[in-house]
N, C-alpha and C. Protein backbone atom coordinates (compact mmCIF):
# COMPACT_ATOMS: atom_id res chain seq x y z
N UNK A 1 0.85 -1.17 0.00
CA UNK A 1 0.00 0.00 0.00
C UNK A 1 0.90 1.24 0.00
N UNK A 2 0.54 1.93 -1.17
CA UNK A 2 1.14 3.83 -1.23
C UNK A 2 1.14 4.33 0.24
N UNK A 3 1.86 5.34 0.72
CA UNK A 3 1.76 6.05 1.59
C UNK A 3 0.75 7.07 1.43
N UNK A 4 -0.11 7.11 0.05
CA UNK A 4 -1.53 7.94 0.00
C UNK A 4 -2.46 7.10 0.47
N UNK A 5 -2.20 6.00 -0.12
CA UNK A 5 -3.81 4.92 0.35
C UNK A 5 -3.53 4.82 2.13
N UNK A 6 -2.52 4.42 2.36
CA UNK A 6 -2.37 3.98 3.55
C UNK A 6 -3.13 5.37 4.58
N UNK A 7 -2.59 6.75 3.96
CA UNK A 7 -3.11 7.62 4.75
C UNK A 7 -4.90 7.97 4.78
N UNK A 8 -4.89 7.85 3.49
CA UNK A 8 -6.60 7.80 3.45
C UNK A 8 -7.33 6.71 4.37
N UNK A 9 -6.92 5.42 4.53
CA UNK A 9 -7.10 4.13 4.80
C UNK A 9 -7.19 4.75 6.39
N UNK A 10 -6.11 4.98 7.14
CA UNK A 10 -6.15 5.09 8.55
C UNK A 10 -7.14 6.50 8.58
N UNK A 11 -7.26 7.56 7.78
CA UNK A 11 -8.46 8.59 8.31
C UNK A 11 -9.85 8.49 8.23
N UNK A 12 -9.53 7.03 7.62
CA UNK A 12 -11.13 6.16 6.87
C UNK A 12 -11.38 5.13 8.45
N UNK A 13 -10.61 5.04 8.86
CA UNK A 13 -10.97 4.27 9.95
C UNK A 13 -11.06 4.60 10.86
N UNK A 14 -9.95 5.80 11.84
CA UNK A 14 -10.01 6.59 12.63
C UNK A 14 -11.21 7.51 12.82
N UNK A 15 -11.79 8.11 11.20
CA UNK A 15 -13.30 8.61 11.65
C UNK A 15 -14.32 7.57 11.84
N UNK A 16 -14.34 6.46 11.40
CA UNK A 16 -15.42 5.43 11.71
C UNK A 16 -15.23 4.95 12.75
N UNK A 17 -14.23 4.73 13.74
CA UNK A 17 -14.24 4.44 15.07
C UNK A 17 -14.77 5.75 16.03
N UNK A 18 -14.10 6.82 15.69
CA UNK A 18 -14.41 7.99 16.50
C UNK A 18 -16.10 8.08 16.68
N UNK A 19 -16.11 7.79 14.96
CA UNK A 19 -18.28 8.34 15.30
C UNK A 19 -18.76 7.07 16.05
N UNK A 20 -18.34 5.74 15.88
CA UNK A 20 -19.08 4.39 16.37
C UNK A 20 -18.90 4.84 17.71
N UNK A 21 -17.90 5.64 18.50
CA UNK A 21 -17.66 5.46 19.96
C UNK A 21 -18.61 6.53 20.45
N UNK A 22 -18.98 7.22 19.99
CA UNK A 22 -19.46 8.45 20.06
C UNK A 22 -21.08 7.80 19.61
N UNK A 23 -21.16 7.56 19.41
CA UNK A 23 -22.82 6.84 19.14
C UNK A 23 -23.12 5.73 20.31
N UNK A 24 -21.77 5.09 20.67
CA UNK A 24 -21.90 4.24 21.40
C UNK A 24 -22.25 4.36 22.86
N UNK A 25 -21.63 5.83 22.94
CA UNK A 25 -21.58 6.32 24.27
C UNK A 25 -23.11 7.39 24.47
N UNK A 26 -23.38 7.86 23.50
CA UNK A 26 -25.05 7.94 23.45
C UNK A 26 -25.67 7.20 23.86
N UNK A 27 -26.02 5.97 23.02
CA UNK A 27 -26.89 4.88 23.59
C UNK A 27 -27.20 4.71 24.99
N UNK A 28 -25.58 4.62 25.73
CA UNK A 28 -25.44 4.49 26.73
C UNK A 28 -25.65 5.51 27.54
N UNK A 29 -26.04 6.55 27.02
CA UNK A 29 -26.38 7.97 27.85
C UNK A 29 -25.03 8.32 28.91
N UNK A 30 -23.78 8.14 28.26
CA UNK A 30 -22.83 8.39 28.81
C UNK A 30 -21.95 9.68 28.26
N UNK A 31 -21.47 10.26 28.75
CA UNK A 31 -20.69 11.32 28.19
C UNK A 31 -19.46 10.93 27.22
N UNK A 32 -18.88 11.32 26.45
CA UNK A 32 -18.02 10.65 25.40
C UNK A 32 -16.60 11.76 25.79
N UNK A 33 -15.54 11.23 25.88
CA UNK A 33 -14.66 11.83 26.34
C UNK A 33 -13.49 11.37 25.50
N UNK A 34 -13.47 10.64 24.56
CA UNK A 34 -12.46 10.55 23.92
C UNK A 34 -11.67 11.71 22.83
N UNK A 35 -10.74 11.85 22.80
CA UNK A 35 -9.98 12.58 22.21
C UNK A 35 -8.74 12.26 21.51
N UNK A 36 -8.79 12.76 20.32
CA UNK A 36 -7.53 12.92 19.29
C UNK A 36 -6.66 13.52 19.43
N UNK A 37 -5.31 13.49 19.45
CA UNK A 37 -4.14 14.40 19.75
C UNK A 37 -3.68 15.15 18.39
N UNK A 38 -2.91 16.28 18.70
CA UNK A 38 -2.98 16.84 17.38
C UNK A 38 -1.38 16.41 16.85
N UNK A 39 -1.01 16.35 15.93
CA UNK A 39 0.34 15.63 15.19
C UNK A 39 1.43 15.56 16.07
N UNK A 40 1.77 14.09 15.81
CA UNK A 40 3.33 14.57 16.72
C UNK A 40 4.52 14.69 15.13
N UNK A 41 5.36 15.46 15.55
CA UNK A 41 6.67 15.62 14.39
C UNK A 41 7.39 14.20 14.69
N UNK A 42 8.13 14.22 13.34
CA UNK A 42 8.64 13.46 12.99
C UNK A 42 10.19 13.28 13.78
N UNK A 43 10.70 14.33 14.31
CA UNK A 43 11.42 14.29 15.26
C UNK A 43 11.06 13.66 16.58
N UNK A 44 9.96 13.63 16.74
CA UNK A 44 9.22 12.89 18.12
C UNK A 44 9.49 11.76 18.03
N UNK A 45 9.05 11.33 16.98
CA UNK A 45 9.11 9.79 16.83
C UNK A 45 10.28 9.00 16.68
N UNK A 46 10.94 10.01 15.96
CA UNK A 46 12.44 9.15 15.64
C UNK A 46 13.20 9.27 17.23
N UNK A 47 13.17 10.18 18.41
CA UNK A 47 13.23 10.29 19.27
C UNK A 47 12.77 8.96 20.37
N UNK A 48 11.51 9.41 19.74
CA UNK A 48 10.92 7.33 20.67
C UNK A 48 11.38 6.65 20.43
N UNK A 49 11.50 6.22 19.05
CA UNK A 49 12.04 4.92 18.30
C UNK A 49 13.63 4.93 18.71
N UNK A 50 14.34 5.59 19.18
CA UNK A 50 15.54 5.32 19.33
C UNK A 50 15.42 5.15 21.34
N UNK A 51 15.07 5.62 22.08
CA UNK A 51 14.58 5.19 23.51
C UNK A 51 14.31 3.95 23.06
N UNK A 52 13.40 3.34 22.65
CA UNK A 52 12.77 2.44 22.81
C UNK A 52 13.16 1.02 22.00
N UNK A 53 14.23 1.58 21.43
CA UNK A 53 14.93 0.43 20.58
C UNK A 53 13.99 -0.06 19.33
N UNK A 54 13.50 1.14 18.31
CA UNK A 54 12.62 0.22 17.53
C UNK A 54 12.18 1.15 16.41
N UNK A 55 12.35 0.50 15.48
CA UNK A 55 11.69 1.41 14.12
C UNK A 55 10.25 1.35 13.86
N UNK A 56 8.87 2.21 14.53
CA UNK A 56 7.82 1.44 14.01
C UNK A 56 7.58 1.24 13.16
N UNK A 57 6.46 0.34 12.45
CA UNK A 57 5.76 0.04 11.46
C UNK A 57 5.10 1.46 10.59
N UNK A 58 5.18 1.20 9.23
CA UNK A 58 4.62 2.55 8.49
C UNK A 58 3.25 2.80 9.09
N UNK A 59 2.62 2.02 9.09
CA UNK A 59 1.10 2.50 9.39
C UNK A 59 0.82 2.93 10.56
N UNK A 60 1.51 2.46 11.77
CA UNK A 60 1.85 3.37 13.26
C UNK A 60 2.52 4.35 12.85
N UNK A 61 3.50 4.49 12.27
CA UNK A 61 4.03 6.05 12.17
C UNK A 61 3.08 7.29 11.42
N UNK A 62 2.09 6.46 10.66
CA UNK A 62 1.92 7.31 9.67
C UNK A 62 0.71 8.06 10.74
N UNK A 63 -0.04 7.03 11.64
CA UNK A 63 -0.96 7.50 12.58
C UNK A 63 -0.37 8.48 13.59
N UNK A 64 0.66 8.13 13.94
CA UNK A 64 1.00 9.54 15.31
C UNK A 64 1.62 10.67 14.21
N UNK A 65 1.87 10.58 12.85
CA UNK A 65 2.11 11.81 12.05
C UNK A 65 0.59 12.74 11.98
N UNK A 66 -1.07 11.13 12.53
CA UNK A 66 -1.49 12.50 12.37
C UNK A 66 -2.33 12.77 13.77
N UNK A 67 -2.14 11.88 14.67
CA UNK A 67 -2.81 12.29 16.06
C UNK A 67 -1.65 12.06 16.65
N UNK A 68 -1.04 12.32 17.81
CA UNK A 68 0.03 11.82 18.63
C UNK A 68 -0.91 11.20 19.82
N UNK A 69 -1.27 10.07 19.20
CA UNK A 69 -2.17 9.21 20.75
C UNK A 69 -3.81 9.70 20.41
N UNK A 70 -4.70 9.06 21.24
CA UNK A 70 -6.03 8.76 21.16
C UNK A 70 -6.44 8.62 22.48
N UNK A 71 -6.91 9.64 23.36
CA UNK A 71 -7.51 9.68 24.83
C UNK A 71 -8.73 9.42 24.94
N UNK A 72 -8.57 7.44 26.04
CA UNK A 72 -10.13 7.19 25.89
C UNK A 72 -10.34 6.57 24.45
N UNK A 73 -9.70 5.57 23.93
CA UNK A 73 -9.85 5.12 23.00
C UNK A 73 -10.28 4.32 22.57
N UNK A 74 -10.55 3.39 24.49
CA UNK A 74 -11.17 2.30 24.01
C UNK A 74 -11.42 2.44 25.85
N UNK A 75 -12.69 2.87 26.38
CA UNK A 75 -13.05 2.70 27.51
C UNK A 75 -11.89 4.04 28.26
N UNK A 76 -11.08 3.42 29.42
CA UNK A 76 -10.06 4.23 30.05
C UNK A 76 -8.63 4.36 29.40
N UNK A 77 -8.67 3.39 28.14
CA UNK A 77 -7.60 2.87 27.63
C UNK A 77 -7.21 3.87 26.61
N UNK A 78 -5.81 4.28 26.69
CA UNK A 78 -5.69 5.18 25.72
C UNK A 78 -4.83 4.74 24.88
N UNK A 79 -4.75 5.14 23.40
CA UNK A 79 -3.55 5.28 22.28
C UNK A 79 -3.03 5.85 22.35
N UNK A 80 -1.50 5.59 22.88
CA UNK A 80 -0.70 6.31 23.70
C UNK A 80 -0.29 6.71 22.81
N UNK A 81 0.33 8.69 22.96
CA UNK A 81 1.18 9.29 22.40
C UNK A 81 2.67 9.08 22.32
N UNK A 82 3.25 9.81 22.02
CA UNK A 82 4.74 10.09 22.53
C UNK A 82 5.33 9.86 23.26
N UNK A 83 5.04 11.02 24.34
CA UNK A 83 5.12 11.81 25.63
C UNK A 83 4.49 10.67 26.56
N UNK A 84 3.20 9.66 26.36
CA UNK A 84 2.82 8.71 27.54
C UNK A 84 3.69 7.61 27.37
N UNK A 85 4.48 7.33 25.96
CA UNK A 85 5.51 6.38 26.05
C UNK A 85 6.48 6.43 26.49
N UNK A 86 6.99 7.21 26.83
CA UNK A 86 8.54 7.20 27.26
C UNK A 86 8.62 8.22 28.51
N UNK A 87 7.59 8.93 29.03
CA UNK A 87 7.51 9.11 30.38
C UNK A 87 6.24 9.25 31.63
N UNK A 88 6.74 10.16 32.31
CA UNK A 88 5.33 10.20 33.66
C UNK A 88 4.36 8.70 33.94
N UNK A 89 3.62 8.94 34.43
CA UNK A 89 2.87 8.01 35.10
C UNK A 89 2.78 6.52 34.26
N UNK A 90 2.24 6.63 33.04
CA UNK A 90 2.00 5.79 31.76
C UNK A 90 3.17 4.71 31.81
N UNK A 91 3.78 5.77 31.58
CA UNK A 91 5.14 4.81 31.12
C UNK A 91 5.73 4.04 32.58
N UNK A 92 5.68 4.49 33.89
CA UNK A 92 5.73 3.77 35.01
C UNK A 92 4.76 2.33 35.81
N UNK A 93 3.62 2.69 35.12
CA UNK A 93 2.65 1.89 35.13
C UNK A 93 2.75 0.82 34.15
N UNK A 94 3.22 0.96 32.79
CA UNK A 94 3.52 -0.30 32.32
C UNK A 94 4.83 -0.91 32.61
N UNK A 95 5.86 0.05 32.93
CA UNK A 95 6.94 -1.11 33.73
C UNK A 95 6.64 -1.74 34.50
N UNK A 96 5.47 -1.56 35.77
CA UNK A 96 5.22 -2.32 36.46
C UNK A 96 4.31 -3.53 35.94
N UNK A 97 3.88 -3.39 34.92
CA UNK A 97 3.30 -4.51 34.19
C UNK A 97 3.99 -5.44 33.77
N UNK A 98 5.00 -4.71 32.78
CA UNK A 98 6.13 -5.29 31.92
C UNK A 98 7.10 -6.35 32.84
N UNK A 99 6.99 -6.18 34.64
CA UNK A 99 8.03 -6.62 35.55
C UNK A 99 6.91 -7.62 35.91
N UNK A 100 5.43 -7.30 35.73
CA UNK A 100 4.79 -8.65 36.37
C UNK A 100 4.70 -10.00 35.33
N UNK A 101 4.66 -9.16 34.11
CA UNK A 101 4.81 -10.27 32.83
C UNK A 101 6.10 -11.04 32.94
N UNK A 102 7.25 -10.18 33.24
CA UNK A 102 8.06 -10.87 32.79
C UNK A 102 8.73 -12.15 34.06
N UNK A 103 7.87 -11.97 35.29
CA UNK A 103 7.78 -12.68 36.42
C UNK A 103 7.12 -13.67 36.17
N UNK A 104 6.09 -13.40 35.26
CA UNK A 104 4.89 -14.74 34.94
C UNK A 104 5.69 -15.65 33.73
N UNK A 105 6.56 -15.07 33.19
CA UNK A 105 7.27 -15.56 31.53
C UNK A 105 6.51 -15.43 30.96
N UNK A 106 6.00 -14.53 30.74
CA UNK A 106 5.40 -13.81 29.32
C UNK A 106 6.23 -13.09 28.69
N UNK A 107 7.55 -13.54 27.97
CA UNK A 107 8.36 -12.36 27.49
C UNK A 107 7.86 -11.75 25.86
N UNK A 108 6.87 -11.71 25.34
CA UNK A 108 6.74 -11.44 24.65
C UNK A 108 5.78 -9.99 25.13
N UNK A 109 5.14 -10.40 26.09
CA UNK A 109 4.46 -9.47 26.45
C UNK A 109 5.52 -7.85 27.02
N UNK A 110 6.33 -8.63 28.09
CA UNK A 110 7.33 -8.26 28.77
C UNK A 110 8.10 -7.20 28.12
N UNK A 111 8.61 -7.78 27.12
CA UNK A 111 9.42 -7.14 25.77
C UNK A 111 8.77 -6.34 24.99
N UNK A 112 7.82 -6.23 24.93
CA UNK A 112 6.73 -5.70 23.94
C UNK A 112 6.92 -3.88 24.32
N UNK A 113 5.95 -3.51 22.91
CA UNK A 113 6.08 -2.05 23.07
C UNK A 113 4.89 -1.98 23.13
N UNK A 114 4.29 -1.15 24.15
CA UNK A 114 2.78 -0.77 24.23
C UNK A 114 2.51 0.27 23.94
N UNK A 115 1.29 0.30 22.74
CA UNK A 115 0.73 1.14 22.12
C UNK A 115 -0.72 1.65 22.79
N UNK A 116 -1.23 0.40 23.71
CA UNK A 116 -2.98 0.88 24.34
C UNK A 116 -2.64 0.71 25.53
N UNK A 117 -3.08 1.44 26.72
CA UNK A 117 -2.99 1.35 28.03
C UNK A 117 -3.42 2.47 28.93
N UNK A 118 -4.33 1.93 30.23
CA UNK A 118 -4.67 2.68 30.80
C UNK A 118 -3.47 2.92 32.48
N UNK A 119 -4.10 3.67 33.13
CA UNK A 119 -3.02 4.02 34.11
C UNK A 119 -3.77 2.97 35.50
N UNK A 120 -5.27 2.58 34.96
CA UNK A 120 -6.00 1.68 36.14
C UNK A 120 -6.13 0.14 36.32
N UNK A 121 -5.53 -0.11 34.26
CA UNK A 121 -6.15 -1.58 34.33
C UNK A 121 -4.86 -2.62 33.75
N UNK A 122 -5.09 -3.41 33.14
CA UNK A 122 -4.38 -4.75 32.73
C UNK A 122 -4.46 -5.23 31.56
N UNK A 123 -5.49 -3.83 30.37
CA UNK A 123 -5.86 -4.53 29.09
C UNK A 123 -5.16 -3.77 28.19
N UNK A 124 -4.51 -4.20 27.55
CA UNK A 124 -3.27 -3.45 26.82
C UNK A 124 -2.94 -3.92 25.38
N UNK A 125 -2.34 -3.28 24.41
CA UNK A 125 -2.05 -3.93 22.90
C UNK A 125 -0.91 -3.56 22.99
N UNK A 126 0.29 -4.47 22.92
CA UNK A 126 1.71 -4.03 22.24
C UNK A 126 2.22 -4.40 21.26
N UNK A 127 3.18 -3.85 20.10
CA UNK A 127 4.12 -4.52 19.47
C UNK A 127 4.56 -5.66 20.14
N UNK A 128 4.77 -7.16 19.62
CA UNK A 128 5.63 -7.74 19.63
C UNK A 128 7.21 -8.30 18.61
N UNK A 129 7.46 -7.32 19.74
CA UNK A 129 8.93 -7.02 18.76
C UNK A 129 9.15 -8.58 17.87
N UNK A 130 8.88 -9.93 18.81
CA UNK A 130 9.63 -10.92 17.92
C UNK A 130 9.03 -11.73 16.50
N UNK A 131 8.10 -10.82 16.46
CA UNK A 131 6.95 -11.07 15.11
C UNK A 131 7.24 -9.92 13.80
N UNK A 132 8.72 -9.05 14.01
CA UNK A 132 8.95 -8.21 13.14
C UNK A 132 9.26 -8.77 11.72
N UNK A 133 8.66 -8.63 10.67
CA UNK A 133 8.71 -8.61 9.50
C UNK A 133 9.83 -8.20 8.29
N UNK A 134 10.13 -8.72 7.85
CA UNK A 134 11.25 -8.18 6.47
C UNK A 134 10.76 -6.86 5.98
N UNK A 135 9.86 -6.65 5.88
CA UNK A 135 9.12 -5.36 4.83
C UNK A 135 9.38 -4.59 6.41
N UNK A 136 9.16 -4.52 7.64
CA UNK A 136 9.53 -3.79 8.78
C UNK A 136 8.06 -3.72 9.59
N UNK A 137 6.47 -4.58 9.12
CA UNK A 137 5.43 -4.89 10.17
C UNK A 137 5.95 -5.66 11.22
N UNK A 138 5.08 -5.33 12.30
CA UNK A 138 4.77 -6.38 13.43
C UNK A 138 3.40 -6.77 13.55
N UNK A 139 3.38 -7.64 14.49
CA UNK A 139 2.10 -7.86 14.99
C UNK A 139 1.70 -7.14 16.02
N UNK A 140 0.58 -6.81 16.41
CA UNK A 140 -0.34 -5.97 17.55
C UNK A 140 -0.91 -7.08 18.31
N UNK A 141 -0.65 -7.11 19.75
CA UNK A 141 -1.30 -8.26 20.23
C UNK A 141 -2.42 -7.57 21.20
N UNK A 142 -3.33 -8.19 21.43
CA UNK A 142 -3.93 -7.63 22.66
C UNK A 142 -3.92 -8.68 24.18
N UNK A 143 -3.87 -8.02 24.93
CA UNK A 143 -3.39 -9.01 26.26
C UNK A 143 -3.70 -8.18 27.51
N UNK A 144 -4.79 -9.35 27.89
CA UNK A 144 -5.23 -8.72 29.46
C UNK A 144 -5.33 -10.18 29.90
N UNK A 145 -4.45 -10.41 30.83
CA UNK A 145 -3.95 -11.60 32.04
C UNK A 145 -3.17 -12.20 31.01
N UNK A 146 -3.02 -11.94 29.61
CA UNK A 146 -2.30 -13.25 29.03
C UNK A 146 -2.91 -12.77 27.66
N UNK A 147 -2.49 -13.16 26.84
CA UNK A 147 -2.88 -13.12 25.18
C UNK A 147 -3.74 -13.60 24.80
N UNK A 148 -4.78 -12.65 24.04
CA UNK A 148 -6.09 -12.95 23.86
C UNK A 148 -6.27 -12.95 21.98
N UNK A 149 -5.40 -12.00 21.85
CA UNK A 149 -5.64 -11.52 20.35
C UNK A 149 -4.54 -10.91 19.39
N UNK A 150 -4.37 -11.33 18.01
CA UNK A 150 -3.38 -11.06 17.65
C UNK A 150 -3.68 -10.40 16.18
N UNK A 151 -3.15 -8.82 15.94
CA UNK A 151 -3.42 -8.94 14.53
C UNK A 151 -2.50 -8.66 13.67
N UNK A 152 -2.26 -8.90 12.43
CA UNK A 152 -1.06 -9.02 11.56
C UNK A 152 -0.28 -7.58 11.38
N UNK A 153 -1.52 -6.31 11.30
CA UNK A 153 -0.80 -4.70 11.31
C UNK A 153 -1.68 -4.13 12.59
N UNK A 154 -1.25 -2.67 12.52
CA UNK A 154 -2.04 -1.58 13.24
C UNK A 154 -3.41 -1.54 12.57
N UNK A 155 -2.89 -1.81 11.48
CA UNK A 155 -4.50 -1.18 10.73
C UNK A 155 -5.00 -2.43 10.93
N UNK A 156 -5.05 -3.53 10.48
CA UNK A 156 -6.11 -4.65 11.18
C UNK A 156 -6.26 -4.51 12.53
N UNK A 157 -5.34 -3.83 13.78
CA UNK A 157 -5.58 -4.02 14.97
C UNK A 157 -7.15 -2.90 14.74
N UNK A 158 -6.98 -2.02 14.44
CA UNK A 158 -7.97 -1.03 14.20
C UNK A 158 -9.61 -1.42 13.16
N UNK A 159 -9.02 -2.05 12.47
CA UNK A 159 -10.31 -2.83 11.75
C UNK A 159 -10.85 -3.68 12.62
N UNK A 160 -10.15 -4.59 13.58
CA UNK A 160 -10.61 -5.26 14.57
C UNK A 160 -11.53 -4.63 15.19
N UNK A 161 -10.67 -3.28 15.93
CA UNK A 161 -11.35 -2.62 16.86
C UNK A 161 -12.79 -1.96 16.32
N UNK A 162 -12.59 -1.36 15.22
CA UNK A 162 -14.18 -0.88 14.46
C UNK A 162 -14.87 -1.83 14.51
N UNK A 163 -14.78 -3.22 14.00
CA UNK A 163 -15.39 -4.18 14.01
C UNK A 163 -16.31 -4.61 15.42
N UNK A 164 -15.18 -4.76 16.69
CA UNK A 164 -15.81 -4.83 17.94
C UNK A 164 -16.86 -4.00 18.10
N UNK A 165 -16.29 -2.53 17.90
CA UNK A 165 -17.31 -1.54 18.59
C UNK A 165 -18.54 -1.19 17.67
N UNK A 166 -19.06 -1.81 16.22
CA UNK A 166 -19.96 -1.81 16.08
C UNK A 166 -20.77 -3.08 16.42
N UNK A 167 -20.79 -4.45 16.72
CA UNK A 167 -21.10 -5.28 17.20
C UNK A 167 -21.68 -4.94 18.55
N UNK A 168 -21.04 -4.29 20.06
CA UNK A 168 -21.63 -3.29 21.08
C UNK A 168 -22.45 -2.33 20.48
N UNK A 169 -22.56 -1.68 19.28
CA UNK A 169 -23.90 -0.84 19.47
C UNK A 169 -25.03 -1.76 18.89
N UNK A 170 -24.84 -3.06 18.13
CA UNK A 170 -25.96 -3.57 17.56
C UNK A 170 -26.75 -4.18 19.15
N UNK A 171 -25.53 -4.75 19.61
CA UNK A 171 -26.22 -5.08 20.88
C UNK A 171 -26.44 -4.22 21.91
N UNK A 172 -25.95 -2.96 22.19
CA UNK A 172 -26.56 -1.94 22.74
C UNK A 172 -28.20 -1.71 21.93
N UNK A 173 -28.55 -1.09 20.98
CA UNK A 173 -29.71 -1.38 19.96
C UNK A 173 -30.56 -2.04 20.33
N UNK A 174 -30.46 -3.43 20.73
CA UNK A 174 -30.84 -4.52 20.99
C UNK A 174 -31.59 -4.74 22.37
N UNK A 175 -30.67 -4.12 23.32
CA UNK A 175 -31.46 -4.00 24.48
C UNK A 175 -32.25 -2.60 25.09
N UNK A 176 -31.95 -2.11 24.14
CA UNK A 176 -32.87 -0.82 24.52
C UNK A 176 -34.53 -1.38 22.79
N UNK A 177 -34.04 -2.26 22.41
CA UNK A 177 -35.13 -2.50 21.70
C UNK A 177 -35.62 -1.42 20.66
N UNK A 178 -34.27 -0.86 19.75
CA UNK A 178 -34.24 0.02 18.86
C UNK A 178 -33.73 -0.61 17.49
N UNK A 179 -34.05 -0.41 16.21
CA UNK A 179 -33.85 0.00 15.40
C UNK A 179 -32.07 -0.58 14.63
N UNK A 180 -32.07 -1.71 14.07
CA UNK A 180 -30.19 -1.75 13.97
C UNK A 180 -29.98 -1.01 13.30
């Protein structure tokens, strides 16, 4: 995929998750609090990627070129920026994760770079670095107590995720006895 399609592709999905969550949180007569970050530079990133020992994937880079992170992205869980990867609270809170995984031998988890995470819970998506690709993908895993889910890019992790969260409003729909 072009670096045009790819960009159309992630603003094609990023608005269809944003409105599904935002409808979702209607239903639910809940307030919607999620938020988009506005670009991180390209100096940011190459900045992370060298902390963090890692070149991301085009389609993660091409996303924090155009939000730096996603607040509330999925419940308390955020798409971490920059700035929540590599410091303050965020980034302390998953070391302490990263030290319970790697106590349990989960080193994949352990090792991993986390892209979703809240500062309260245990449900998280990281790179796993040892699934890196020749062309330069990884896989996105998702893992709360242990590995639940795995998808081949960011952007399938994200097609996933659209996918989930319209399935919750059919069944939100459903019990309020409305209309699919």
């Amino acid at each position: 995929m072009n670096l045009s399609d790819l960009h159309a592709r992630l603003e094609e999905l990023v608005a269809r998750i944003f409105a599904r969550r935002e409808e979702l949180k209607r239903l639910r007569g809940a307030p919607s609090r999620q938020q988009l970050n506005p670009p991180a530079a390209e100096a940011e990133i190459e900045r992370v990627e060298r902390l963090l020992e890692i070149r991301f994937p085009d389609d993660y880079r091409a996303f924090l070129l155009m939000h730096d992170g996603w607040r509330r992205f999925d419940g308390e869980n955020d798409l971490l920026s920059t700035e929540q990867m590599t410091s303050g609270p965020m980034k302390d809170s998953i070391r302490e994760l990263q030290n319970f995984q790697r106590e349990a031998g989960d080193l994949p988890a352990a090792e991993g770079v986390v892209i979703v995470a809240s500062l309260s819970g245990m449900d998280i998506a990281f790179y796993d670095r040892g699934s890196r690709r020749q062309e330069g993908g990884m896989e996105v895993v998702r893992w709360f107590s242990g590995e639940y889910r795995r998808f081949p890019s960011f952007l399938e992790f994200l097609e996933g995720y659209a996918e989930s969260v319209e399935r919750r409003i059919v069944n939100e729909r459903q019990k309020l006895r409305l209309p699919s």
